[in-house]
Protein backbone atom coordinates (compact mmCIF):
# COMPACT_ATOMS: atom_id res chain seq x y z
CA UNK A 1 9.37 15.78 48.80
CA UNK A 2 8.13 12.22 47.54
CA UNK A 3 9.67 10.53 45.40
CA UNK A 4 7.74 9.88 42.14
CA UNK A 5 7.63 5.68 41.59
CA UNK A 6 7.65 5.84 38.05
CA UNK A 7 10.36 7.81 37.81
CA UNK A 8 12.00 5.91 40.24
CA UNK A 9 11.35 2.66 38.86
CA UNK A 10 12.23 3.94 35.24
CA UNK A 11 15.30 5.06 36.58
CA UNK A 12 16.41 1.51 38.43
CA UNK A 13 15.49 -0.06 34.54
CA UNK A 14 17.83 2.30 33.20
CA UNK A 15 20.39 1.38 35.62
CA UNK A 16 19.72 -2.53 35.04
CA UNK A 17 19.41 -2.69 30.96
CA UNK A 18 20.57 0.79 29.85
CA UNK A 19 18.86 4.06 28.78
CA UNK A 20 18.40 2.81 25.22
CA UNK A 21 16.30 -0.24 25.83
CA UNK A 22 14.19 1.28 29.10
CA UNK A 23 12.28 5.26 27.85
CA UNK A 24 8.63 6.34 28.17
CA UNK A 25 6.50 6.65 25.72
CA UNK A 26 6.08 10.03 24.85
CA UNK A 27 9.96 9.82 23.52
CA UNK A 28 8.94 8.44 20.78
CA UNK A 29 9.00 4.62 19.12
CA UNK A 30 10.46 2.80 16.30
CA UNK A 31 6.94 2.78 14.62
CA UNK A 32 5.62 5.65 14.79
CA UNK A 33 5.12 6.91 11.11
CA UNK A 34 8.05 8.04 9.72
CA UNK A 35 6.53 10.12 7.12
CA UNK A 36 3.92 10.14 4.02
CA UNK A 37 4.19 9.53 0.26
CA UNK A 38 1.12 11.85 -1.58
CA UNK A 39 -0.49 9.84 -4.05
CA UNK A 40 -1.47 13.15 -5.45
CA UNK A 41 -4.96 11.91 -5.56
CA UNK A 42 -6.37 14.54 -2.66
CA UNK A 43 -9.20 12.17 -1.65
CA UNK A 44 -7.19 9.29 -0.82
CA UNK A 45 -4.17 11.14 1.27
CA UNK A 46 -6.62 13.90 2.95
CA UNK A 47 -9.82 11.44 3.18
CA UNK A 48 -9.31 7.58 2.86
CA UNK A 49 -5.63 7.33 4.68
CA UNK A 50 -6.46 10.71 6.74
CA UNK A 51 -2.79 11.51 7.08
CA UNK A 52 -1.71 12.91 3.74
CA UNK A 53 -0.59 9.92 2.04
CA UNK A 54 0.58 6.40 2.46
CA UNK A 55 2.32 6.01 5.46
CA UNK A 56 6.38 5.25 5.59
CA UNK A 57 8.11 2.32 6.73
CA UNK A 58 5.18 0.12 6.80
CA UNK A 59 3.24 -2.41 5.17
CA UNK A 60 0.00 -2.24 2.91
CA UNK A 61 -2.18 -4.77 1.52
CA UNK A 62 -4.28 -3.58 -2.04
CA UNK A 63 -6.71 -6.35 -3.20
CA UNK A 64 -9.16 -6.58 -5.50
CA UNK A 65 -11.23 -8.68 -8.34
CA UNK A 66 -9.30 -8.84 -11.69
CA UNK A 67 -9.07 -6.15 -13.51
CA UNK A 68 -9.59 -3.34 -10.72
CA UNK A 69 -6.68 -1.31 -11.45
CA UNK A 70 -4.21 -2.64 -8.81
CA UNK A 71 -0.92 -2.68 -10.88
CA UNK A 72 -2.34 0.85 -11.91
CA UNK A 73 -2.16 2.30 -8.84
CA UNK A 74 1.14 0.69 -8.18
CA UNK A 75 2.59 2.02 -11.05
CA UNK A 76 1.21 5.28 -9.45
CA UNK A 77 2.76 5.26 -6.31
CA UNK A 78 5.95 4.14 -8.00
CA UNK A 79 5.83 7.43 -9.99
CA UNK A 80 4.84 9.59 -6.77
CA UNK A 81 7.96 8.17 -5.09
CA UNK A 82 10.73 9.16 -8.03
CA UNK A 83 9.24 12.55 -8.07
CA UNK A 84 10.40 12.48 -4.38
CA UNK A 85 13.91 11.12 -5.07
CA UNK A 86 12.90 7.65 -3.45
CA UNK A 87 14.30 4.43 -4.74
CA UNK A 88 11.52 2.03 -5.93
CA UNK A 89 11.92 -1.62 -6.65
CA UNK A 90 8.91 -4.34 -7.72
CA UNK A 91 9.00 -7.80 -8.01
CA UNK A 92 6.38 -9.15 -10.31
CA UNK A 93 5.86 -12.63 -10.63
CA UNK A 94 2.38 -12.48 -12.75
CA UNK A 95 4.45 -12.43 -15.54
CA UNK A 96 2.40 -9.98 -17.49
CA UNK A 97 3.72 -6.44 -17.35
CA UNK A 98 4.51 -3.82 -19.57
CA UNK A 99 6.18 -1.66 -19.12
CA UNK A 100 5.28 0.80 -21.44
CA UNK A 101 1.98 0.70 -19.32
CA UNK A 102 4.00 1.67 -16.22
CA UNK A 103 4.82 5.10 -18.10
CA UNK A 104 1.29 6.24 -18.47
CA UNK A 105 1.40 6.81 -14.87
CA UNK A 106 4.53 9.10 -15.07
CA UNK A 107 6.54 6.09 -13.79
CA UNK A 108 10.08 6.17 -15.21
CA UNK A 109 10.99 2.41 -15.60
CA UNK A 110 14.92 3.06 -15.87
CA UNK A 111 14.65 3.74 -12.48
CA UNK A 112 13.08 0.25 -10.64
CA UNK A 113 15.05 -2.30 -9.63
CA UNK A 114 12.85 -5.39 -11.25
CA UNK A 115 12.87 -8.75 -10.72
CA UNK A 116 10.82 -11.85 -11.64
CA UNK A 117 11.27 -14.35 -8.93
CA UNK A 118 9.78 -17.90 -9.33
CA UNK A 119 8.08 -18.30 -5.99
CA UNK A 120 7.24 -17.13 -2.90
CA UNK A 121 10.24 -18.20 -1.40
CA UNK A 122 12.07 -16.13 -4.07
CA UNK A 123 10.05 -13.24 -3.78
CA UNK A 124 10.78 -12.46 -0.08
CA UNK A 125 14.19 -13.12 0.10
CA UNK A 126 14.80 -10.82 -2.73
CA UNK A 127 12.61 -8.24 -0.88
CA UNK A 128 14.68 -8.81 2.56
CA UNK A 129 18.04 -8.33 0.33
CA UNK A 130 16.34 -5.18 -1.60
CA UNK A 131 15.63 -3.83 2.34
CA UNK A 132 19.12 -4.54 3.45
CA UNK A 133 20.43 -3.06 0.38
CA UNK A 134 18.84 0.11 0.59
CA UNK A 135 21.11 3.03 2.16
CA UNK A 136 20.97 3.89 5.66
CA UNK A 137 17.73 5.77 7.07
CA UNK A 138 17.61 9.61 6.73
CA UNK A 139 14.90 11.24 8.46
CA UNK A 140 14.98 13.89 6.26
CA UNK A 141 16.07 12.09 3.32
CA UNK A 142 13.53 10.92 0.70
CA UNK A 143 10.98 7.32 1.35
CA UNK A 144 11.73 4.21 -0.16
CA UNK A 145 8.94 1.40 -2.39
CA UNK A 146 9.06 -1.81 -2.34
CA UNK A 147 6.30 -3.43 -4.44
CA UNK A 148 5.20 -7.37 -5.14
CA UNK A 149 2.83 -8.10 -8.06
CA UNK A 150 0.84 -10.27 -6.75
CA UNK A 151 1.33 -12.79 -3.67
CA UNK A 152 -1.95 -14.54 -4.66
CA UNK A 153 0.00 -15.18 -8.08
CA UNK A 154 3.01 -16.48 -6.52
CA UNK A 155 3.57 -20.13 -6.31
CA UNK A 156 5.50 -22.13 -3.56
CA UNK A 157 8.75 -24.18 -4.11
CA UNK A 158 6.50 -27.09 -4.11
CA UNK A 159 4.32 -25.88 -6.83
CA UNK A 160 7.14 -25.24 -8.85
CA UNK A 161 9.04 -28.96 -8.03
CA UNK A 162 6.07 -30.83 -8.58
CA UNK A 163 4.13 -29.15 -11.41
CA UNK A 164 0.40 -29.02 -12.20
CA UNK A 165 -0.07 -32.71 -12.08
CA UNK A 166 2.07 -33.01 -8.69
CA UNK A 167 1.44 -33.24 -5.21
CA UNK A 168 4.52 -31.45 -3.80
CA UNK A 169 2.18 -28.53 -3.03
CA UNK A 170 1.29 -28.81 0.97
CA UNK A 171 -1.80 -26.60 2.47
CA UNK A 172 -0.74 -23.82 4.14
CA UNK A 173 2.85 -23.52 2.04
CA UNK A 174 2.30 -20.10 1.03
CA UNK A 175 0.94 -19.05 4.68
CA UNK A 176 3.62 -20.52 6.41
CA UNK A 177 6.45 -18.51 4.23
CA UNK A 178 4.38 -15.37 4.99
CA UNK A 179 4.04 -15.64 8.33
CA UNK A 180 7.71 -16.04 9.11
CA UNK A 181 8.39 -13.40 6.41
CA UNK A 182 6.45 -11.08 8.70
CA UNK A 183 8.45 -11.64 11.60
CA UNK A 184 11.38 -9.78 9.36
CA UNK A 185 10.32 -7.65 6.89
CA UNK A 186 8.48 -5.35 8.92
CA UNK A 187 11.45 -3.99 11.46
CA UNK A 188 13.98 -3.71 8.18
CA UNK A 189 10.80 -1.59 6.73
CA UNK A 190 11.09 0.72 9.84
CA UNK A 191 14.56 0.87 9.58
CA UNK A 192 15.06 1.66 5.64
CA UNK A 193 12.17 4.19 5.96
CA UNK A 194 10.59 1.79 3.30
CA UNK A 195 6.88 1.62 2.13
CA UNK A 196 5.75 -1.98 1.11
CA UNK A 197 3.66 -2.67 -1.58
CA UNK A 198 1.95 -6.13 -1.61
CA UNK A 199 -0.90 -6.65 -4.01
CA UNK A 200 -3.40 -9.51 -3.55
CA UNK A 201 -6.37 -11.01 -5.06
CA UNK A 202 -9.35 -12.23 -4.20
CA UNK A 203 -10.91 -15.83 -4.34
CA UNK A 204 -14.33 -17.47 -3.59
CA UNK A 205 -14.85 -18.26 0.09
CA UNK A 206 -16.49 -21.39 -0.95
CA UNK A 207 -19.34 -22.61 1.56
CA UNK A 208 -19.82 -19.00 3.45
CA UNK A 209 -23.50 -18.45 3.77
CA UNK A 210 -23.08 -15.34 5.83
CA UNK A 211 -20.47 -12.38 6.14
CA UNK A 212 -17.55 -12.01 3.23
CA UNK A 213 -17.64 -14.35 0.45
CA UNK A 214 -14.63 -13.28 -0.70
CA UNK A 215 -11.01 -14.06 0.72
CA UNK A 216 -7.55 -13.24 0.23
CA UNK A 217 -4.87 -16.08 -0.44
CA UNK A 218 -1.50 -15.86 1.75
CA UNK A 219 -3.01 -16.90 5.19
CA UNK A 220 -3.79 -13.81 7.68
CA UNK A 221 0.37 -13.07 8.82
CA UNK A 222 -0.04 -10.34 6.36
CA UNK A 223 -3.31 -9.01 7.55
CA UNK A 224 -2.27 -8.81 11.29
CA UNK A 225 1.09 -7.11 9.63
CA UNK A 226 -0.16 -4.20 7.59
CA UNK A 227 -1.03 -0.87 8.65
CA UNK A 228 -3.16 -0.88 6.06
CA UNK A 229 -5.74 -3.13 3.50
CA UNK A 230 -7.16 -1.28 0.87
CA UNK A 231 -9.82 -3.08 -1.21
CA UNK A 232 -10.77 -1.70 -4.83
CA UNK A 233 -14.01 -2.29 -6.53
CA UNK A 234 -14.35 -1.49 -9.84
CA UNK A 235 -17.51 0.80 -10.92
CA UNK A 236 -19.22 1.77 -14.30
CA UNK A 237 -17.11 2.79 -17.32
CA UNK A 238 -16.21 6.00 -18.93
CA UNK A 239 -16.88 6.31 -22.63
CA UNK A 240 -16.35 8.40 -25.29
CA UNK A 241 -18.83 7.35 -27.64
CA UNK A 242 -18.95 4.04 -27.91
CA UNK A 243 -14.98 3.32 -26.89
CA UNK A 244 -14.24 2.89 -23.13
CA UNK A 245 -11.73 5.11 -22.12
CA UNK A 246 -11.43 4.33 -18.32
CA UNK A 247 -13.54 4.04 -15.54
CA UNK A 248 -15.02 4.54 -11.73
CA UNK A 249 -12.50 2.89 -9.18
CA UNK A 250 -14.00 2.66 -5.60
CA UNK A 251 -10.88 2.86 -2.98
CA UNK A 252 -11.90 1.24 0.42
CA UNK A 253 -9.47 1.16 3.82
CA UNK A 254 -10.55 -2.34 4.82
CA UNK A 255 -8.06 -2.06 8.12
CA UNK A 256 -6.35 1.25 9.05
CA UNK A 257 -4.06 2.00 11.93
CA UNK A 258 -4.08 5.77 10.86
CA UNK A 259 -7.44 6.81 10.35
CA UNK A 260 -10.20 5.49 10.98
CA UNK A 261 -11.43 2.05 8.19
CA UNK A 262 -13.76 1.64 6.03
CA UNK A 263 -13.58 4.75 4.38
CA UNK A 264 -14.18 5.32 0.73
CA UNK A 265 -13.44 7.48 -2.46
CA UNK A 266 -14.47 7.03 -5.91
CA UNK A 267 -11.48 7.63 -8.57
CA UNK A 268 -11.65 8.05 -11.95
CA UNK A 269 -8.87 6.46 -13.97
CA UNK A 270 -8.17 6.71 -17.59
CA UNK A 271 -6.82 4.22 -19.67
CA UNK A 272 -4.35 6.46 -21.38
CA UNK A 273 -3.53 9.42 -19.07
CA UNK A 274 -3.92 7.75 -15.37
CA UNK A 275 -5.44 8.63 -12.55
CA UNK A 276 -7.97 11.86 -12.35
CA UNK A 277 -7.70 14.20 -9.04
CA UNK A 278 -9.72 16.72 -10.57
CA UNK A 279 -12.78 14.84 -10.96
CA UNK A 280 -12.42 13.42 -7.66
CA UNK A 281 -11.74 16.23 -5.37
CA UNK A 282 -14.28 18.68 -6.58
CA UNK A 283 -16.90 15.77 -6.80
CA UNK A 284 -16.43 15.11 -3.15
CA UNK A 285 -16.44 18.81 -2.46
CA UNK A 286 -19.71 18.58 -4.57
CA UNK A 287 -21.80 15.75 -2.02
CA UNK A 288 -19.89 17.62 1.01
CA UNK A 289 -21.81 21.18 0.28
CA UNK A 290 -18.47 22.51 -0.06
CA UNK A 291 -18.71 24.13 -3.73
CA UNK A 292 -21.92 24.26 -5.85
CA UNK A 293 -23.51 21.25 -7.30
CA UNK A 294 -23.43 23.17 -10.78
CA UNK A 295 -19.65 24.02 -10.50
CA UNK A 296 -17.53 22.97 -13.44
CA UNK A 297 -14.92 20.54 -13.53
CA UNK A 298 -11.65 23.32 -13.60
CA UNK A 299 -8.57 23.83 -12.08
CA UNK A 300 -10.06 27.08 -10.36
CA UNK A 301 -12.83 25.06 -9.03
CA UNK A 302 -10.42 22.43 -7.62
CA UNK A 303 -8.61 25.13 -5.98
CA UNK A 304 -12.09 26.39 -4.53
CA UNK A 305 -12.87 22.98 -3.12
CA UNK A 306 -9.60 22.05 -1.88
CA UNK A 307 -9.59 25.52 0.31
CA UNK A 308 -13.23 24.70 1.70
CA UNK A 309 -12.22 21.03 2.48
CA UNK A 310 -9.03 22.55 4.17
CA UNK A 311 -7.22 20.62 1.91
C-alpha cells in the first residue's frame, strides 16, 4: 500500500521540531474564534457580525464623526461582558467621561479597572500589563474587555514634552507606537481570551478628490490588525415633542473576517435608557417580509420576528 506523502512528510516535521509546532489544519489554530460576547442588540450579533456577537480574543476598530455614540456602545459592551462574569478594563484618555453615563447602559462602574494614561505610549503598555494580568485562559470560563477611549485622542510622548507651541511631535509618532504595539497585543489577546476595544475618530482626508474623504488617525497597523472596523453614522433624531430624546445610529462592518463587510443595521439609542433591540429587530423583520408592515412594536411581535429570522 502507498505511502501517503503528506502524512509522511508531516510525520518527518514532527520528528524534526516536535508534534506541537508541526499539525494540520483541521486541528485547530490559535485564532480561530474563541467565542462571542452578545451585544444583545439581535441585528448586530445575528446580522452585521453574522456570528452572534463580537468575536473573542481579537481586535476591533469602532470609528465615527463626533458625537455618534461610540463611548455609548462601549459602555454597552462593557455591561454585556459583567453580565457574563468577564473582567472589563478601559483606558480613557479623552478626559471627558462620566461615569454616571456609563450606568445608563447597565454598566456597573465598581467593576472596571480605569485608567487615564497620558499618551500613547502609556496607553499600550498599560493595556499589555492589563493582558498579562488577566488570569489564565479558560475555554469555558467567561471573555475578557479591554477598551481605549480614543487612540485618535491620544497624544505621543513628544506631544506631551514639547507642548502646543513645540516641535517634539515627529510624523508618524503615533503610527509607529501602533504598529509595534500590534506585533504584541494581538497573541496576549488570543491567549487571555480577551476582546479589544479601540475607538477612533475620523479626520478630513484633505486633498482627496475621489474615494473616502474621511480617514482614521493611528497609521493602518491597526487596520491590517483587527478582525473587525465598524463605522457609525449618526441618523435623524428621536423626539418627544420638541426635546430630543435619542436617535437613529447606522452600524456599518467596514472590514470583517467573520462575515461578510459592509453590512448595516440601523439602532435606535436613547439618551436615558440605552440602546433599543426592540425597535430594531422587528423593523428589520418589517423590510425582510418576515412579520407584517402594520405589526406593533411589542415584545410578542419581537418574539414573532426573531422566530421567522431564525433568530
Amino acid at each position: 500500500m502507498a505511502t501517503d506523502p503528506m502524512k509522511a512528510t508531516l510525520a518527518r516535521l514532527q520528528k524534526r521540531v516536535g508534534k506541537s509546532k508541526a499539525k494540520l489544519l483541521s486541528a485547530g489554530s490559535a485564532s480561530d474564534i474563541l467565542g462571542v460576547i452578545p451585544t444583545g442588540i439581535d441585528i448586530l450579533d445575528q446580522y452585521v457580525f453574522g456570528i452572534g456577537g463580537l468575536p473573542v480574543g481579537r481586535i476591533m476598530e469602532v470609528y465615527a464623526d463626533e458625537g455618534v455614540g461610540k463611548t455609548s456602545f462601549l459602555c454597552h459592551i462593557m455591561a454585556a461582558v459583567q453580565q457574563l462574569g468577564g473582567i472589563t478594563a478601559l483606558a480613557e484618555t479623552e478626559k471627558k467621561l462620566d461615569s454616571k453615563r456609563a450606568a445608563v447602559f447597565g454598566c456597573d462602574t465598581k467593576k472596571v479597572i480605569y485608567e487615564e494614561p497620558d499618551t500613547i505610549e502609556d496607553t499600550l503598555l498599560w493595556m499589555q500589563e492589563v493582558l498579562h494580568s488577566l488570569p489564565d485562559a479558560d475555554p469555558d470560563g467567561p471573555p475578557h474587555f479591554i477598551g481605549w477611549d480614543s487612540l485618535a485622542a491620544s497624544q505621543s510622548q513628544g506631544e506631551l514634552e514639547e507642548g502646543i507651541a513645540g516641535k517634539g511631535d515627529r510624523p508618524g509618532q503615533r503610527a509607529k507606537q501602533m504598529s509595534k504595539a500590534m506585533r504584541i497585543i494581538p497573541s496576549l489577546a488570543v491567549k487571555k481570551r480577551a476582546c479589544l476595544f479601540i475607538i477612533n475618530q475620523t479626520r478630513d482626508n484633505i486633498g482627496v478628490l475621489f474615494g473616502d474623504k474621511k480617514v482614521t488617525p493611528g497609521g493602518n497597523a491597526l487596520k491590517f490588525a483587527a478582525t473587525l472596523r465598524l463605522a457609525l453614522y449618526g441618523g435623524k433624531s428621536i423626539k418627544n415633542g420638541e426635546q430630543h430624546v435619542g436617535k437613529f445610529i447606522t452600524f456599518m462592518t467596514a472590514k470583517s473576517q467573520i462575515s461578510a463587510p459592509f453590512r448595516k443595521a440601523k439602532v435606535q439609542l436613547y439618551y436615558a435608557t440605552g440602546f433599543d433591540n426592540l425597535h430594531a429587530t422587528i423593523s428589520y423583520a418589517k423590510d425582510m417580509g418576515c412579520v407584517p408592515k402594520a405589526a406593533k412594536y411589542t415584545e410578542e411581535t419581537l418574539a414573532e420576528a426573531r422566530k421567522a429570522l431564525g433568530w
